[in-house]
N, C-alpha and C. Protein backbone atom coordinates (compact mmCIF):
# COMPACT_ATOMS: atom_id res chain seq x y z
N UNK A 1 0.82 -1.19 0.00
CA UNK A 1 0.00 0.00 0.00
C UNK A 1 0.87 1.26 0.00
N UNK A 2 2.08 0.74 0.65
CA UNK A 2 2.59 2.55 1.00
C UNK A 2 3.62 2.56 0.00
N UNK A 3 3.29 1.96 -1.32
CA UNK A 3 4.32 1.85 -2.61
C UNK A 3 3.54 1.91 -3.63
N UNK A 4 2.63 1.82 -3.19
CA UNK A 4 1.45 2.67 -4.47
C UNK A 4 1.23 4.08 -4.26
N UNK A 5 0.71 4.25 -2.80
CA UNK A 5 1.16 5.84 -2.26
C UNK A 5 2.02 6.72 -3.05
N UNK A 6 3.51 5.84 -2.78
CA UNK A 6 4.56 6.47 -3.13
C UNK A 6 4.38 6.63 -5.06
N UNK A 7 4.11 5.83 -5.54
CA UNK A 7 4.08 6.03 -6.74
C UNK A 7 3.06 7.15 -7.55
N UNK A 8 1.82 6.97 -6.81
CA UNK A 8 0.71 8.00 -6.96
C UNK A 8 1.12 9.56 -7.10
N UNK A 9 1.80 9.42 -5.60
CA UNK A 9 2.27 10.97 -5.42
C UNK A 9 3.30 10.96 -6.26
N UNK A 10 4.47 10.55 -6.83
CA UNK A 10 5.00 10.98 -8.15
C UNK A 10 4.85 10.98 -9.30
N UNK A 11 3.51 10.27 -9.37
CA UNK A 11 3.10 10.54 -10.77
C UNK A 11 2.30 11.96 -10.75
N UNK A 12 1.51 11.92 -9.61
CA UNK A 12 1.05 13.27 -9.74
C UNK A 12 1.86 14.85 -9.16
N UNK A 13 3.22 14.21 -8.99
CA UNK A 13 4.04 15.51 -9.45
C UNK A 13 4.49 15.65 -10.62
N UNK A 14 4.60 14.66 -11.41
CA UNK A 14 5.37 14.20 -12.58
C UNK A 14 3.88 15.32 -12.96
N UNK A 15 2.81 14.87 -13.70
CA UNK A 15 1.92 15.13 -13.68
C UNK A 15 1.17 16.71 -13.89
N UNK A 16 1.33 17.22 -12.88
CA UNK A 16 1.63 18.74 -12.42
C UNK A 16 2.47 19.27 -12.95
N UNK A 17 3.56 19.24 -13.04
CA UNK A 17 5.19 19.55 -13.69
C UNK A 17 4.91 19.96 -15.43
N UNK A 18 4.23 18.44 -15.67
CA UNK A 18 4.07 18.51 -16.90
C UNK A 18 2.78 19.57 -17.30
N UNK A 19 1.83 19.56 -16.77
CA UNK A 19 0.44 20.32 -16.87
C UNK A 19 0.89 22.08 -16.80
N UNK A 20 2.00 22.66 -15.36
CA UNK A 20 2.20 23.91 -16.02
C UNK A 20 3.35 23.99 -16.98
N UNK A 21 4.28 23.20 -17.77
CA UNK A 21 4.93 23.82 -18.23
C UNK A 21 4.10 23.84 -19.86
N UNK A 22 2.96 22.80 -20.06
CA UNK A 22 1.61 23.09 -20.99
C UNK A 22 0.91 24.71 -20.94
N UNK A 23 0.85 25.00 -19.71
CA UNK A 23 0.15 26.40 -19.39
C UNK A 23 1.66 27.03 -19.88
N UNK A 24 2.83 27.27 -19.62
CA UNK A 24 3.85 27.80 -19.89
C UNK A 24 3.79 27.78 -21.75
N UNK A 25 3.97 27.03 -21.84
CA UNK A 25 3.97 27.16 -23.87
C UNK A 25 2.82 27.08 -24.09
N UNK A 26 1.70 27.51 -23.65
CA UNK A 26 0.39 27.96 -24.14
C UNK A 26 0.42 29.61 -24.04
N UNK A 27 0.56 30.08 -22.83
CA UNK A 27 0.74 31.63 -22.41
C UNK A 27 1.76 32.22 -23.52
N UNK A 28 2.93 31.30 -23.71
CA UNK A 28 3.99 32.08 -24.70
C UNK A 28 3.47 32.07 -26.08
N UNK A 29 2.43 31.76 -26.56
CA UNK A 29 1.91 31.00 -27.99
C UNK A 29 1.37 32.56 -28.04
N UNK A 30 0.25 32.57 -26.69
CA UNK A 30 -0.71 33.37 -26.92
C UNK A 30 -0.50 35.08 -26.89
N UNK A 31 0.93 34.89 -26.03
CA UNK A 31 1.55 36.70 -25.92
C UNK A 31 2.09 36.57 -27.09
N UNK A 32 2.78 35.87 -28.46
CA UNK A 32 3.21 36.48 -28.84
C UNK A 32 2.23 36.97 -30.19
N UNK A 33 1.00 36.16 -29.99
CA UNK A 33 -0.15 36.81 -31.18
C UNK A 33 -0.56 37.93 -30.42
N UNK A 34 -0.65 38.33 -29.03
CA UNK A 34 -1.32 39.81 -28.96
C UNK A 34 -0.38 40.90 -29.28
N UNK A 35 1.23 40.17 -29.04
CA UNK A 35 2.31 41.33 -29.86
C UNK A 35 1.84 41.43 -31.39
N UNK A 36 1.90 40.25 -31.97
CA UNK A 36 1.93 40.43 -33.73
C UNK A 36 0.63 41.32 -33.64
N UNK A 37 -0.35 41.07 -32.98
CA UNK A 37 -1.79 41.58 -32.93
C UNK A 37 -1.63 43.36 -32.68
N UNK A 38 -1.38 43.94 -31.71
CA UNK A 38 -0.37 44.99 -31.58
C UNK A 38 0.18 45.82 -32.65
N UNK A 39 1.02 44.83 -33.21
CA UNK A 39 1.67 45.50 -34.10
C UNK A 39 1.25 45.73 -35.25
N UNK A 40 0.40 44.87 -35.65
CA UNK A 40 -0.30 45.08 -36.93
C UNK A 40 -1.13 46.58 -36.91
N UNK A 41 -1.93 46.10 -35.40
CA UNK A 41 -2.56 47.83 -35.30
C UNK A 41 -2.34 49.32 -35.35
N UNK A 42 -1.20 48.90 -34.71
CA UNK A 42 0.05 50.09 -34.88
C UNK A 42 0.36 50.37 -35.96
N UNK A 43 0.53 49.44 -37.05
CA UNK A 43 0.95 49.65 -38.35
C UNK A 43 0.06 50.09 -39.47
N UNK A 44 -1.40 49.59 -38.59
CA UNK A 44 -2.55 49.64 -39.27
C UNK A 44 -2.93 51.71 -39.04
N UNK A 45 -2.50 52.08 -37.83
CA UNK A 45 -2.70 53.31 -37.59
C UNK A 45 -1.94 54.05 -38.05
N UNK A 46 -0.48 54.38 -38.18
CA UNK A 46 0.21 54.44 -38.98
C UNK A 46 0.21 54.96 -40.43
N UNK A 47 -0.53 53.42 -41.37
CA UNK A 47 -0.81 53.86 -42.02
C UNK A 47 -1.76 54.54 -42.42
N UNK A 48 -3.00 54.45 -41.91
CA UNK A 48 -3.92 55.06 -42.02
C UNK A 48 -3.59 56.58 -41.80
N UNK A 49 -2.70 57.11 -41.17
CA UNK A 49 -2.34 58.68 -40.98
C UNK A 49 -2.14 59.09 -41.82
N UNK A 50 -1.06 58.22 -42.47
CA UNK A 50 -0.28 58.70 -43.84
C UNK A 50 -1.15 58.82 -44.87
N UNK A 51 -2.38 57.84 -45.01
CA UNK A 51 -3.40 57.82 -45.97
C UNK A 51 -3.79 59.37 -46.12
N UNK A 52 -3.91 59.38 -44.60
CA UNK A 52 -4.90 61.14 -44.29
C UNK A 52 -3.63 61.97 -45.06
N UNK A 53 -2.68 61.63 -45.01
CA UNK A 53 -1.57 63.01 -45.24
C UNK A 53 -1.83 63.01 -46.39
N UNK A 54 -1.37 61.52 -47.34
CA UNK A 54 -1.73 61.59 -48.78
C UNK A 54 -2.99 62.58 -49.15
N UNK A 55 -3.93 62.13 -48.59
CA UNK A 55 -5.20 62.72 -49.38
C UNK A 55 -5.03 63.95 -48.98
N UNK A 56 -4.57 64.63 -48.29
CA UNK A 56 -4.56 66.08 -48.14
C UNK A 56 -3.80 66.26 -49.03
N UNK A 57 -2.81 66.26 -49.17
CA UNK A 57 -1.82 66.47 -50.20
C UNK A 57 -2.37 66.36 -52.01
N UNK A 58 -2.98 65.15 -51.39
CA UNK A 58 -3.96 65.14 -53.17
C UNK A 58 -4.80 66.13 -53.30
N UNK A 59 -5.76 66.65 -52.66
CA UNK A 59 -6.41 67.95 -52.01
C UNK A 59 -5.78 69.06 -52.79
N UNK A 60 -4.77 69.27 -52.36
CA UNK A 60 -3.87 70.43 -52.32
C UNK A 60 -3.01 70.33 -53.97
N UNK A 61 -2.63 69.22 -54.10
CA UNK A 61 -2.26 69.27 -55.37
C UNK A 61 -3.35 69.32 -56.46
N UNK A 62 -4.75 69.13 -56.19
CA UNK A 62 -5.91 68.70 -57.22
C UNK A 62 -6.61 70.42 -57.69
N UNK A 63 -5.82 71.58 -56.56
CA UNK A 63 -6.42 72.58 -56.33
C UNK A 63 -4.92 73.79 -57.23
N UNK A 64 -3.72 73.24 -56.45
CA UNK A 64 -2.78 73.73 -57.40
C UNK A 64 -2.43 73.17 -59.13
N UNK A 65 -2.87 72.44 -59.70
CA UNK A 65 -2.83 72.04 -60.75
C UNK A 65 -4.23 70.80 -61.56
N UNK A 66 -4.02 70.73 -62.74
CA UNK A 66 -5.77 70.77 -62.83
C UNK A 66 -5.58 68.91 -63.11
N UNK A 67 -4.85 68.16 -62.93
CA UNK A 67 -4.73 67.02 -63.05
C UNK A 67 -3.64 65.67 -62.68
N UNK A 68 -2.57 65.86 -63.26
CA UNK A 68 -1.92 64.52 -63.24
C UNK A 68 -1.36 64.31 -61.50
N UNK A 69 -1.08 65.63 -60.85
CA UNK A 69 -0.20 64.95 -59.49
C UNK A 69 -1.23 64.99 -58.73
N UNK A 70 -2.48 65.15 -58.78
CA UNK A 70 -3.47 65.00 -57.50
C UNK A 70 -4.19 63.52 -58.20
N UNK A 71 -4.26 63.17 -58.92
CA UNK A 71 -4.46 62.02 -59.61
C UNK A 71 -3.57 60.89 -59.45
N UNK A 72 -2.22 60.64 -59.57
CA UNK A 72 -1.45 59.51 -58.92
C UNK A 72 -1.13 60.05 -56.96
N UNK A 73 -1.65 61.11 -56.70
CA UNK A 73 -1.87 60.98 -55.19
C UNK A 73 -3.44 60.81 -54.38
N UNK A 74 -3.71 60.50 -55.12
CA UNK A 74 -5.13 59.67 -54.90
C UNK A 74 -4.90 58.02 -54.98
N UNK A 75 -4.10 57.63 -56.02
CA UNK A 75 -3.81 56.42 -56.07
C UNK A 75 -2.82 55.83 -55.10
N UNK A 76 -1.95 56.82 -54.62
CA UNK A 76 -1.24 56.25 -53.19
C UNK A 76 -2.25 56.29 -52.20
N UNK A 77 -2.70 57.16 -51.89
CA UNK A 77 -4.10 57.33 -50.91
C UNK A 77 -4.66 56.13 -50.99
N UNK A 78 -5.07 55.49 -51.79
CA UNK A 78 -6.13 54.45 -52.19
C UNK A 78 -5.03 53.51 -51.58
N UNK A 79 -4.36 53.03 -52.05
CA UNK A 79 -2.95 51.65 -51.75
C UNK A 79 -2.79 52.07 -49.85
N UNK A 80 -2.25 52.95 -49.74
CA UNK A 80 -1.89 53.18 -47.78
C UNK A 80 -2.94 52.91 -47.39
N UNK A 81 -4.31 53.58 -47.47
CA UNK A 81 -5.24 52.87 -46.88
C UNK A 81 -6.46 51.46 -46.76
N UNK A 82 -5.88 50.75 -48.12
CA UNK A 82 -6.19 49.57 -48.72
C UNK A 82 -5.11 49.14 -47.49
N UNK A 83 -3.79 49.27 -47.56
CA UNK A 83 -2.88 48.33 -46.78
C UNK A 83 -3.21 48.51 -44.78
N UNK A 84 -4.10 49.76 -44.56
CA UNK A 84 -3.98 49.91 -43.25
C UNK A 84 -5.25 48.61 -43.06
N UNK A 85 -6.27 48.63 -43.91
CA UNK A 85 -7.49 48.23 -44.02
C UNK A 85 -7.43 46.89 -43.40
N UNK A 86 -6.42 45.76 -44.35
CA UNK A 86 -5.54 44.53 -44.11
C UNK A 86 -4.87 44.96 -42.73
N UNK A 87 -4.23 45.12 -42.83
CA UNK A 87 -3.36 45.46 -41.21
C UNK A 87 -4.43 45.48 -40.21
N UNK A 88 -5.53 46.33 -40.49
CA UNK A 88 -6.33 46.21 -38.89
C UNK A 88 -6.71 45.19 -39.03
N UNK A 89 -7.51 44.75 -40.05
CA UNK A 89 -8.12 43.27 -39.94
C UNK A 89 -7.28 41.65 -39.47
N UNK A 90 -5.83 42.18 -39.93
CA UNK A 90 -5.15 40.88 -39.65
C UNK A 90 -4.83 41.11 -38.16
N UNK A 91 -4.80 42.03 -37.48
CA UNK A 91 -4.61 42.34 -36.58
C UNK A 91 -5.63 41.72 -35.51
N UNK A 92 -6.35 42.48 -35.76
CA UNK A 92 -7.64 41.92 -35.08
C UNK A 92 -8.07 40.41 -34.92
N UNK A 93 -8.20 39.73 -36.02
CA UNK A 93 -8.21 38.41 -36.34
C UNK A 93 -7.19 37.67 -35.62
N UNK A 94 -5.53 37.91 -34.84
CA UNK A 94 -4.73 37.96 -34.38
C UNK A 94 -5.26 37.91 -32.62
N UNK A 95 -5.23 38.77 -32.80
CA UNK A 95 -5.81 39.34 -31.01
C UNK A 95 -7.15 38.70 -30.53
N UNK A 96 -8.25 38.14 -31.42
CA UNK A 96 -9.09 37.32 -31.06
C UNK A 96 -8.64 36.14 -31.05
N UNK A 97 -7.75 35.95 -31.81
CA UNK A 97 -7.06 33.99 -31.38
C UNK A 97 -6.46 33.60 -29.89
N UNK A 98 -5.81 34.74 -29.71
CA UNK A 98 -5.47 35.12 -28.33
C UNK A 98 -6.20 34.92 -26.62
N UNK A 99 -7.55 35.74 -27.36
CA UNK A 99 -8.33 35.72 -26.48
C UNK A 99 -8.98 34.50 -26.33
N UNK A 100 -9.39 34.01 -24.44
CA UNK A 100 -8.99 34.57 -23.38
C UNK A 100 -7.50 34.38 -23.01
N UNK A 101 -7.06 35.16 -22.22
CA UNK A 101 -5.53 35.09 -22.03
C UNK A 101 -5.31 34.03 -20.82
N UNK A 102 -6.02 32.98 -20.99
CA UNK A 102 -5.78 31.73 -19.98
C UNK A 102 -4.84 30.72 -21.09
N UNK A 103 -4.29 29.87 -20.39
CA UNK A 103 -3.90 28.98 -21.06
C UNK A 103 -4.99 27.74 -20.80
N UNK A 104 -6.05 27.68 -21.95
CA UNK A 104 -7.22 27.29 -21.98
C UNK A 104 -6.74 25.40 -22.07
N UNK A 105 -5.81 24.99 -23.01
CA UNK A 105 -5.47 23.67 -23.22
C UNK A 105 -4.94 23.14 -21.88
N UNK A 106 -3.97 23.55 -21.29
CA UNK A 106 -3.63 23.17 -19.81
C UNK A 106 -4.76 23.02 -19.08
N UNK A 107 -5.70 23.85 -18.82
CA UNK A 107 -6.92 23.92 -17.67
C UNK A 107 -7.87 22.63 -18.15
N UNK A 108 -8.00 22.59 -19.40
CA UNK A 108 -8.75 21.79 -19.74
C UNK A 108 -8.10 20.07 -19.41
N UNK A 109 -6.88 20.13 -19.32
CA UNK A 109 -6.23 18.91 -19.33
C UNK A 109 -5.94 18.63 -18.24
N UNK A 110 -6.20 19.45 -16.89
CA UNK A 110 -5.80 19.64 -15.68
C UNK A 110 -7.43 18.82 -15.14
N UNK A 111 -8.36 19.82 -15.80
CA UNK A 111 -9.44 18.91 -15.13
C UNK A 111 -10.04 17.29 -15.86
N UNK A 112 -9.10 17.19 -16.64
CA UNK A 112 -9.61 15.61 -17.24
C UNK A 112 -8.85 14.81 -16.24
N UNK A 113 -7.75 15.27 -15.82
CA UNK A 113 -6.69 14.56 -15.09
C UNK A 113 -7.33 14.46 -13.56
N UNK A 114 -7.61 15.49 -13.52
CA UNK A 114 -9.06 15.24 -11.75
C UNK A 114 -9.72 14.64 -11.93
N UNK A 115 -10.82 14.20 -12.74
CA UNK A 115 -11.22 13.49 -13.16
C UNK A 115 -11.56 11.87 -13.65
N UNK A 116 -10.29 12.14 -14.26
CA UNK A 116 -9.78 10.66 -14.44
C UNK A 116 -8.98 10.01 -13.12
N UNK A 117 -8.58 11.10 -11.62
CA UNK A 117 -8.30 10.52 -10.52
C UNK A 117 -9.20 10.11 -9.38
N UNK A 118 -9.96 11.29 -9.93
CA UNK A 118 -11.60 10.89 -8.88
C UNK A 118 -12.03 9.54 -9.23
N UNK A 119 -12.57 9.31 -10.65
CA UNK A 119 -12.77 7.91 -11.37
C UNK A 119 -12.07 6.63 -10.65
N UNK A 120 -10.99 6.73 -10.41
CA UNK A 120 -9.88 5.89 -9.79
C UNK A 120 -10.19 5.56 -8.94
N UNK A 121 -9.90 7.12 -8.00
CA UNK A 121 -10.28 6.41 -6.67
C UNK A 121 -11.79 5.99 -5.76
N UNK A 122 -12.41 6.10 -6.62
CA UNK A 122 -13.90 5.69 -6.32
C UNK A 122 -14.26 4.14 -6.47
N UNK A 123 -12.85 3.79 -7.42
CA UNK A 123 -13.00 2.33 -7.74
C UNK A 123 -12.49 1.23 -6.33
């Protein structure tokens, strides 16, 4: 009896050990999509400024001359904010994979493992 004990309790350190370092490379999976997530937004804002600068600038050139440079600065306008457009969205799409910031696979595997010990010892 007191060698099953003994074995019990190291499997269920063994066990444990293994379950947070699961939560450990789950948490690191998931910070580094809210960075990429982050950054996309950032990049997504970014560009979107520059969009605004462009189109002012197209503005301004469409008013100083009656065609061609407010015309290919409309077409950068169009491209910076086509690319911020993508950027927020990949972003976003990013930061919801993320979410919740538990390490959801560990918890879940933590309580199959209670589970499957309760089961046990009921037998």
């Amino acid at each position: 009896m007191g060698e099953l004990v003994s074995r019990a309790s190291q499997q269920v350190s063994q066990l444990v050990r293994e379950e947070l370092q699961l939560a450990q490379a789950e948490m690191a999976r998931k910070g580094k999509r809210f960075g990429r997530g982050g950054g996309m937004f950032g990049g997504a804002g970014l560009l979107g400024f520059l969009g605004l600068e462009a189109l002012v600038v197209a503005m301004i050139a469409a008013l100083a001359l009656v065609l061609p440079v407010w015309a290919s600065a409309l077409i950068i306008t169009g491209v910076l904010l086509a690319v911020a457009g993508i950027l927020a969205l990949t972003g976003k799409k990013e930061i919801a994979r993320a979410t919740p910031p538990m390490p959801e696979e560990a918890i879940a595997g933590v309580k199959a493992d209670v589970a499957e010990m309760k089961e046990k010892a009921h037998r």
